[in-house]
Every structure is written in structure tokens, then in C-alpha cells.
Protein backbone atom coordinates (compact mmCIF):
# COMPACT_ATOMS: atom_id res chain seq x y z
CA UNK A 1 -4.64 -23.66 19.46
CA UNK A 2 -3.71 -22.58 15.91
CA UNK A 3 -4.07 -19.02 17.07
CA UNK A 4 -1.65 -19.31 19.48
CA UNK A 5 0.45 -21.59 17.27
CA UNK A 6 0.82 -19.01 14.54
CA UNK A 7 1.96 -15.99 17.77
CA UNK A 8 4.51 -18.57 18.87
CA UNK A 9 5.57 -18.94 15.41
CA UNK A 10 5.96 -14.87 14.56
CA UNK A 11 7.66 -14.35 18.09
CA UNK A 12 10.31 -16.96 17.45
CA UNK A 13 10.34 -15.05 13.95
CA UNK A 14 11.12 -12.06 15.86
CA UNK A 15 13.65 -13.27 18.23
CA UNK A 16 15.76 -14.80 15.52
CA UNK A 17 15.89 -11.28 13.40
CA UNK A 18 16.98 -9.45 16.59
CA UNK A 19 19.73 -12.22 17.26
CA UNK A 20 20.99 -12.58 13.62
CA UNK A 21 19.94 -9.09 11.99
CA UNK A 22 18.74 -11.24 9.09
CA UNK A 23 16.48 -14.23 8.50
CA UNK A 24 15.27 -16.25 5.27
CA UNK A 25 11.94 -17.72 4.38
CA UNK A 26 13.55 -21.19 3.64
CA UNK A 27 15.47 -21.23 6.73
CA UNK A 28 12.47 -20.54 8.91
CA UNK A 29 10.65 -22.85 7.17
CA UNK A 30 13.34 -25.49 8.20
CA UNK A 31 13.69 -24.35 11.79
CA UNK A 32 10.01 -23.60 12.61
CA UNK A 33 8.66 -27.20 10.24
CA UNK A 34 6.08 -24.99 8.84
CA UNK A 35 5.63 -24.25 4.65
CA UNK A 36 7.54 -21.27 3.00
CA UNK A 37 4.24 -20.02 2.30
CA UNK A 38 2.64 -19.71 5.38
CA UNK A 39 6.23 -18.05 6.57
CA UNK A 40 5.93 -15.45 4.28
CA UNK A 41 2.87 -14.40 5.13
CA UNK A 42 3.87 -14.33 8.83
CA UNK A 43 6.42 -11.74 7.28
CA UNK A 44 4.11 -10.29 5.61
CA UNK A 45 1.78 -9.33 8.72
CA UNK A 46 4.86 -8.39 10.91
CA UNK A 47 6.15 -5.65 8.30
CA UNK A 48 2.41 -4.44 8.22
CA UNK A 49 2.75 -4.39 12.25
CA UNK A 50 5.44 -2.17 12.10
CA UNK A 51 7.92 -4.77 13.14
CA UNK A 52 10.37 -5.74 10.26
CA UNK A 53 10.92 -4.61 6.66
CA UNK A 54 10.63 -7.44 4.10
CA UNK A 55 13.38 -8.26 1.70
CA UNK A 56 13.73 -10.42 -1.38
CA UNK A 57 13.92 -13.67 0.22
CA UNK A 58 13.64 -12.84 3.75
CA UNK A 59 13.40 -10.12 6.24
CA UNK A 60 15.33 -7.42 8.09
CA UNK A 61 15.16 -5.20 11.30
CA UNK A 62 13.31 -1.82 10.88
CA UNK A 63 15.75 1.10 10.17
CA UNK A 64 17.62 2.97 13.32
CA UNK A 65 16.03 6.03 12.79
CA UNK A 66 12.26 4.56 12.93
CA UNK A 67 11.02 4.41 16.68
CA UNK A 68 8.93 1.37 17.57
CA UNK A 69 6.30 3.51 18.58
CA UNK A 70 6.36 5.76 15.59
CA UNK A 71 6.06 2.84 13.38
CA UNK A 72 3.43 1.23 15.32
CA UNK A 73 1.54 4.30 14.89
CA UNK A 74 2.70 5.07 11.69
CA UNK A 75 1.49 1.79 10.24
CA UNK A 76 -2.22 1.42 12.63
CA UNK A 77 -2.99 4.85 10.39
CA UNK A 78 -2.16 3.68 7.21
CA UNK A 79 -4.15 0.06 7.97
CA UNK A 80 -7.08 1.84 8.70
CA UNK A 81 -7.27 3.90 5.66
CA UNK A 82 -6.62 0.90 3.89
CA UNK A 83 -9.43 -0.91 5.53
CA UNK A 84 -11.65 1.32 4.66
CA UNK A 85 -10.48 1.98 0.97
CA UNK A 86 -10.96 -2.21 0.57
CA UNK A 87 -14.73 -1.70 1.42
CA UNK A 88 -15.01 0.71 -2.27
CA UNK A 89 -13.87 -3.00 -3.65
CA UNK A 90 -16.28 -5.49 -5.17
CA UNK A 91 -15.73 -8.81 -6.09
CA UNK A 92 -14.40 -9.52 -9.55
CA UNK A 93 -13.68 -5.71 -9.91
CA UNK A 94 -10.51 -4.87 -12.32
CA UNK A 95 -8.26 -2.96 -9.75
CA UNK A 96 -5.13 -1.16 -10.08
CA UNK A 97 -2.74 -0.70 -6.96
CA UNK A 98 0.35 1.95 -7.42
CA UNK A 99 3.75 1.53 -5.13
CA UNK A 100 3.80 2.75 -2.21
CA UNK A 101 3.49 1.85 1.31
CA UNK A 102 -0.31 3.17 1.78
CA UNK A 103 -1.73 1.20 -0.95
CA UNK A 104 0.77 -1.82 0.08
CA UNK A 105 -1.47 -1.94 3.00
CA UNK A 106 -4.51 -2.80 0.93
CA UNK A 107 -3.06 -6.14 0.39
CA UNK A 108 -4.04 -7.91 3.46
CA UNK A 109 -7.68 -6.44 3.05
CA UNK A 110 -8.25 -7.97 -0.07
CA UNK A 111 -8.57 -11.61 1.38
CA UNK A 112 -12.04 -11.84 1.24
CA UNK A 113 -12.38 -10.65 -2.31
CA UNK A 114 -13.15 -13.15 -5.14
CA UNK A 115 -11.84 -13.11 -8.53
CA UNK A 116 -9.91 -9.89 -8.38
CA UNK A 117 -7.95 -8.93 -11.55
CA UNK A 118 -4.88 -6.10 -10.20
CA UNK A 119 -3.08 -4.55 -11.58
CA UNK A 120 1.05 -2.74 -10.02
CA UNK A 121 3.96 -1.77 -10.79
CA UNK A 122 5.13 -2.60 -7.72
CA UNK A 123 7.32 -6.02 -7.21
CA UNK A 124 6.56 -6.07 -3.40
CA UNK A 125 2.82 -5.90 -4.28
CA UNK A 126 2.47 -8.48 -6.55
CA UNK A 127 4.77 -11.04 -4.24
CA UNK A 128 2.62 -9.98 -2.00
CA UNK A 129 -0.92 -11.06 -3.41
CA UNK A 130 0.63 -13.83 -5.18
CA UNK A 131 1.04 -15.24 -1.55
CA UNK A 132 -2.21 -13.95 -0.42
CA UNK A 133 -5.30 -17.26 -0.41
CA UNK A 134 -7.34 -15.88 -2.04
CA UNK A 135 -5.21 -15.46 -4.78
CA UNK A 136 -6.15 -12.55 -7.37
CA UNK A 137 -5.25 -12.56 -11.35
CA UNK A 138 -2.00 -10.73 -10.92
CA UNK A 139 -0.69 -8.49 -14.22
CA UNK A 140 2.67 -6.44 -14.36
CA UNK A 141 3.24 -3.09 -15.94
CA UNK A 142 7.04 -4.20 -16.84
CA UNK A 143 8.86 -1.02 -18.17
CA UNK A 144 12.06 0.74 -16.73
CA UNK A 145 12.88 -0.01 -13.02
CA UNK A 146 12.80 3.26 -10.87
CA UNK A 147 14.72 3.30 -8.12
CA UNK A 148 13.05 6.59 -6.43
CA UNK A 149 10.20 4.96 -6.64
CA UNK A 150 11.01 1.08 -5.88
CA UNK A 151 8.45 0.78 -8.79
CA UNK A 152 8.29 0.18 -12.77
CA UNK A 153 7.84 3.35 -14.71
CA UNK A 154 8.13 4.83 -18.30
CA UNK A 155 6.81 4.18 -21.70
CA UNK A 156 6.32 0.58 -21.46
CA UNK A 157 4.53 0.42 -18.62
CA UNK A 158 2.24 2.89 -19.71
CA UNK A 159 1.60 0.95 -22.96
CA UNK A 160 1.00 -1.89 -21.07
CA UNK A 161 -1.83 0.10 -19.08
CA UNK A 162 -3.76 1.77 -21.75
CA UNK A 163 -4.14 -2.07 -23.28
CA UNK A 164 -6.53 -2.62 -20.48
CA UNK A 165 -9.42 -0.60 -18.89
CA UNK A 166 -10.09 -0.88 -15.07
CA UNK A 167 -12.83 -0.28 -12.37
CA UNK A 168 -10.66 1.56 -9.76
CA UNK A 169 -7.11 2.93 -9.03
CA UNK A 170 -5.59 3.46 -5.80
CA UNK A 171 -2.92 5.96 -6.02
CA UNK A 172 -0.85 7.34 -2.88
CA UNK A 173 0.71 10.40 -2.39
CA UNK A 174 3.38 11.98 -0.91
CA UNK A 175 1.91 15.16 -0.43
CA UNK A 176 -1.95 16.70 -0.77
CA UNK A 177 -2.12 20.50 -2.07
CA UNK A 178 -5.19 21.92 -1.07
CA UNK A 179 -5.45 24.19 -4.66
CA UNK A 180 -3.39 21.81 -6.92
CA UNK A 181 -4.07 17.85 -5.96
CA UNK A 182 -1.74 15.38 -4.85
CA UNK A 183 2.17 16.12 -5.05
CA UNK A 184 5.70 14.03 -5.21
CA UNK A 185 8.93 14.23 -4.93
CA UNK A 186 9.71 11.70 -8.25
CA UNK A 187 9.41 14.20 -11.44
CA UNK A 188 8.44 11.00 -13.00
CA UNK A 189 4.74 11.19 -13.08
CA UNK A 190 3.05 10.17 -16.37
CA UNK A 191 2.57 6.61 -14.99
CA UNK A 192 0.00 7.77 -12.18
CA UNK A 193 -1.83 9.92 -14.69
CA UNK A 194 -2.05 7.18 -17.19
CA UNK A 195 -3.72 5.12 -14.21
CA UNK A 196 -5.87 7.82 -13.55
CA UNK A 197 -7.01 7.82 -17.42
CA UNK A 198 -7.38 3.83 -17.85
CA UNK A 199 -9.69 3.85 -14.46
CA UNK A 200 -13.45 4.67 -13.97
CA UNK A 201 -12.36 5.81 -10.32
CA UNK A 202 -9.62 6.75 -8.89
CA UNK A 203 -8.79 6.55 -5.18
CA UNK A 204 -6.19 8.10 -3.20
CA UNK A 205 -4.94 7.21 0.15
CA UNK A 206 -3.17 9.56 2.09
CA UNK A 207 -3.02 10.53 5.44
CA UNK A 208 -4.05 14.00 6.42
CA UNK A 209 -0.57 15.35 8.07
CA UNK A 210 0.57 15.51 4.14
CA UNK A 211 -1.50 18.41 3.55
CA UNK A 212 1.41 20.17 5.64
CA UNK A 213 4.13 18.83 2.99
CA UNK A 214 5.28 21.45 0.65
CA UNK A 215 6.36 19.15 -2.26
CA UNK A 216 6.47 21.03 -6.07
CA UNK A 217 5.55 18.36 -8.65
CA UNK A 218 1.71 18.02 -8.86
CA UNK A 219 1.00 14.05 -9.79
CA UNK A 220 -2.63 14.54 -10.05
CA UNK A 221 -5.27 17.59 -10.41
CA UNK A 222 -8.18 17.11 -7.89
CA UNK A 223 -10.37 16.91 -10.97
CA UNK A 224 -8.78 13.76 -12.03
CA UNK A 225 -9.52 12.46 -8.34
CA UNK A 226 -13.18 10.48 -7.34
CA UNK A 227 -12.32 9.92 -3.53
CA UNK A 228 -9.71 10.85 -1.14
CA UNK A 229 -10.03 8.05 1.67
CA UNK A 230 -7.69 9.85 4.59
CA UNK A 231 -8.03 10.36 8.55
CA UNK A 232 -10.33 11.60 10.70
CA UNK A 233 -7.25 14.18 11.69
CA UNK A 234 -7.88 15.93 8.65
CA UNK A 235 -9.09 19.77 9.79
CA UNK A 236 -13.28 20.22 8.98
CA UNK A 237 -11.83 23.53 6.96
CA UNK A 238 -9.23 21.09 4.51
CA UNK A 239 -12.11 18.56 4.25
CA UNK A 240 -14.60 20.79 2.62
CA UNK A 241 -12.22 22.43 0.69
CA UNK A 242 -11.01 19.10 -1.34
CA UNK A 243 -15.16 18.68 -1.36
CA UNK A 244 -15.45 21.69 -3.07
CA UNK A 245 -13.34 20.05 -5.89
CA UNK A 246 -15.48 17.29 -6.71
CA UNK A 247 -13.57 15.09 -4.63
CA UNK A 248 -15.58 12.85 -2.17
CA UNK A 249 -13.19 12.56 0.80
CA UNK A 250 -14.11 9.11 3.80
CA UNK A 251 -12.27 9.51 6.87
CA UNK A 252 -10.94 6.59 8.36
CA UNK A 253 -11.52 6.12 12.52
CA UNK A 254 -8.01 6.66 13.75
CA UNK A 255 -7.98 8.84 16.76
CA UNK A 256 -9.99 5.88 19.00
CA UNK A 257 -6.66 4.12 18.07
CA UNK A 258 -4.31 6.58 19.07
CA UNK A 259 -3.18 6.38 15.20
């Protein structure tokens, strides 16, 4: 019954956001007679679903140019790298989790972990484990808002890292250079590298099609990579390559899911 309580709930969710282009945790609380918490995280599972984009507050309809198919798809890959990157997590482990819409997808995986301490610079992230039940020790890099980025760079936030030491990073990337390591558009890239430093391992998600971008600013060298957790569309050739590195590279089960 709850089951099918909580699908009523996130179709009425839906229906309203197509009618009104907009709709507000508080107001859906109202109209639905549910908690503001258990509303956002019915948000928070429809924008991992492809089906909405969260906003400060509320919610909003995916943009024009993003089919529903190609976001369906789009997001099933990303989930199941993230999936697979939460098993690397033990309980009570000292994490780090860098913006971006990869890692953002570890979020809902980390429900069964106990007594997490994670670190972002990412505000969506930490509303978003802040709401999660299992609810993790949550710690902010501060510094200078980026809005390339949608994150917190700069000095401050790197001060604010090297104060702590962690068990793992995960980093995403906009692109993956076969010679060089991962790549990005953002010329601001001393934050990723001082997670890198601050981290016994660092992780990178990334799906395989971004070994075809050709972006020029490397973020980080392959040597300052432990594991590449990707998709199982990555070619055998590109795989052993990044081995070759020193880079230990798990391939997430996507093509069964038409990912």
C-alpha cells in the first residue's frame, strides 16, 4: 500500500509541474498532506529519473532541448556507475563528493551507509544528503561561488580541505584523455587536485562516450587517479590503455539496460 501510495504521490507531483511549469515543496506538502521532507525526497528521485530538475525550494520541467528518452537514458547510465562506485564505500569512511551530476547520483546510494563523514562543494549535494535517512556528518568547503561550475571554488575552499584528510574522493569529469587524464572545460582546477592530494583514493566517474570529448584543460594526471568506475561501452583497446596507467578501471552493467 505505501508503495503505491508514494507512485500516486510522485505522479500527482508530475501532473502539477506539467500544468503549472513550477511547483514548491511547501505547497505540495499542503496539497498532497504529506511532510516537506518526504516531498523532497520524492523530488529528489524524480530528477534522478530523468523527470524534473530540482530548484531551491521546489522543482521545474526538464529543459526543451533534453528528450525524455535521452534523459532517461542519460541518467539509467550515470545511476549505474554510481551504484557501483557506492559499493568502494564503507561504513564510517571520510568521503569527499565533487559537483557534478555523476557523483550527484551517488547520493541516493549512500542510504545504507552508517556514520558517513562527506565532504562537497556542491550546495545541491549537501541539501541533498541532509535530506537523505540515514543522515551523514555533512561539512562545506565555503570559498568563492563558481558559477561554471554551480560549485564553491578558490583559496578558501582549498584551505578548508587540506584541514582534513579523507578515505576516498569521487571526482567527475567532463572529458577522459587517454595520454593526459581527465579534462574540463572550467580553467579553474586547483580544487579537484587539492581533493585528489587530501584523499587516500581517488575515484572518478565518467562515462565512456567522454573519451571522444576533445576538451584542453587537464584536471587530473592518470597518476593522481586509483579507479576509473565507467561503462561497459568503454572499447577493450581504451580500457587497457587507462590500465596501463596504474589506473584500475570497473565497468558498470549498462548495455542489459539499454543505458
Amino acid at each position: 500500500m505505501q508503495k503505491r501510495n508514494t507512485q500516486q504521490r510522485r505522479r500527482a507531483i508530475i501532473d502539477r509541474l506539467h500544468e503549472h511549469r513550477e511547483v514548491m515543496v511547501d505547497e505540495l506538502a499542503k496539497l498532497l498532506t504529506t511532510s516537506e521532507v518526504t516531498i523532497r525526497k520524492d523530488l529528489t528521485e524524480l530528477e534522478n529519473n530523468g523527470l524534473l530538475l530540482r530548484k531551491f525550494g521546489g522543482a521545474v520541467p526538464l529543459p526543451q532541448g533534453s528528450s525524455e528518452l535521452s534523459s532517461e537514458k542519460l541518467s539509467a547510465r550515470k545511476i549505474a556507475i554510481a551504484k557501483v562506485a557506492a559499493t568502494l564505500i564503507k561504513d564510517h569512511n571520510r568521503i569527499i563528493i565533487d559537483s557534478g551530476s555523476t557523483t550527484a547520483a551517488l547520493i541516493p546510494e549512500l542510504a545504507s551507509k552508517i556514520g558517513l563523514v562527506v565532504m562537497t562543494n556542491s550546495l545541491h549535494v549537501a541539501n541533498s544528503l541532509l535530506e537523505s535517512e540515514n543522515e551523514p556528518k555533512v561539512l562545506m568547503t565555503g570559498g568563492t561561488w563558481d558559477p561554471q561550475s554551480h560549485a564553491f571554488q578558490g583559496k578558501m575552499a582549498e584551505q578548508v580541505l587540506r584541514a582534513y584528510n579523507f578515505d576516498q574522493a569521487f571526482i567527475g569529469a567532463a572529458g577522459l584523455d587517454l595520454q593526459k587524464g581527465t579534462t574540463t572545460f572550467n580553467e579553474l582546477t586547483q580544487l579537484s587536485q587539492v581533493m585528489a592530494e587530501v584523499s587516500n583514493d581517488v575515484i572518478v566517474l565518467a562515462e565512456s562516450e567522454k573519451l571522444q570529448r576533445k576538451i584542453p584543460n587537464v584536471e587530473l594526471p592518470w597518476l593522481a587517479i586509483s579507479i576509473l568506475v565507467t561503462d561497459d561501452l568503454i572499447a577493450d583497446s581504451d580500457k587497457k590503455h587507462i590500465e596501463k596507467q596504474g589506473v584500475k578501471v570497473i565497468c558498470a552493467q549498462t548495455k542489459r539496460i539499454g543505458a
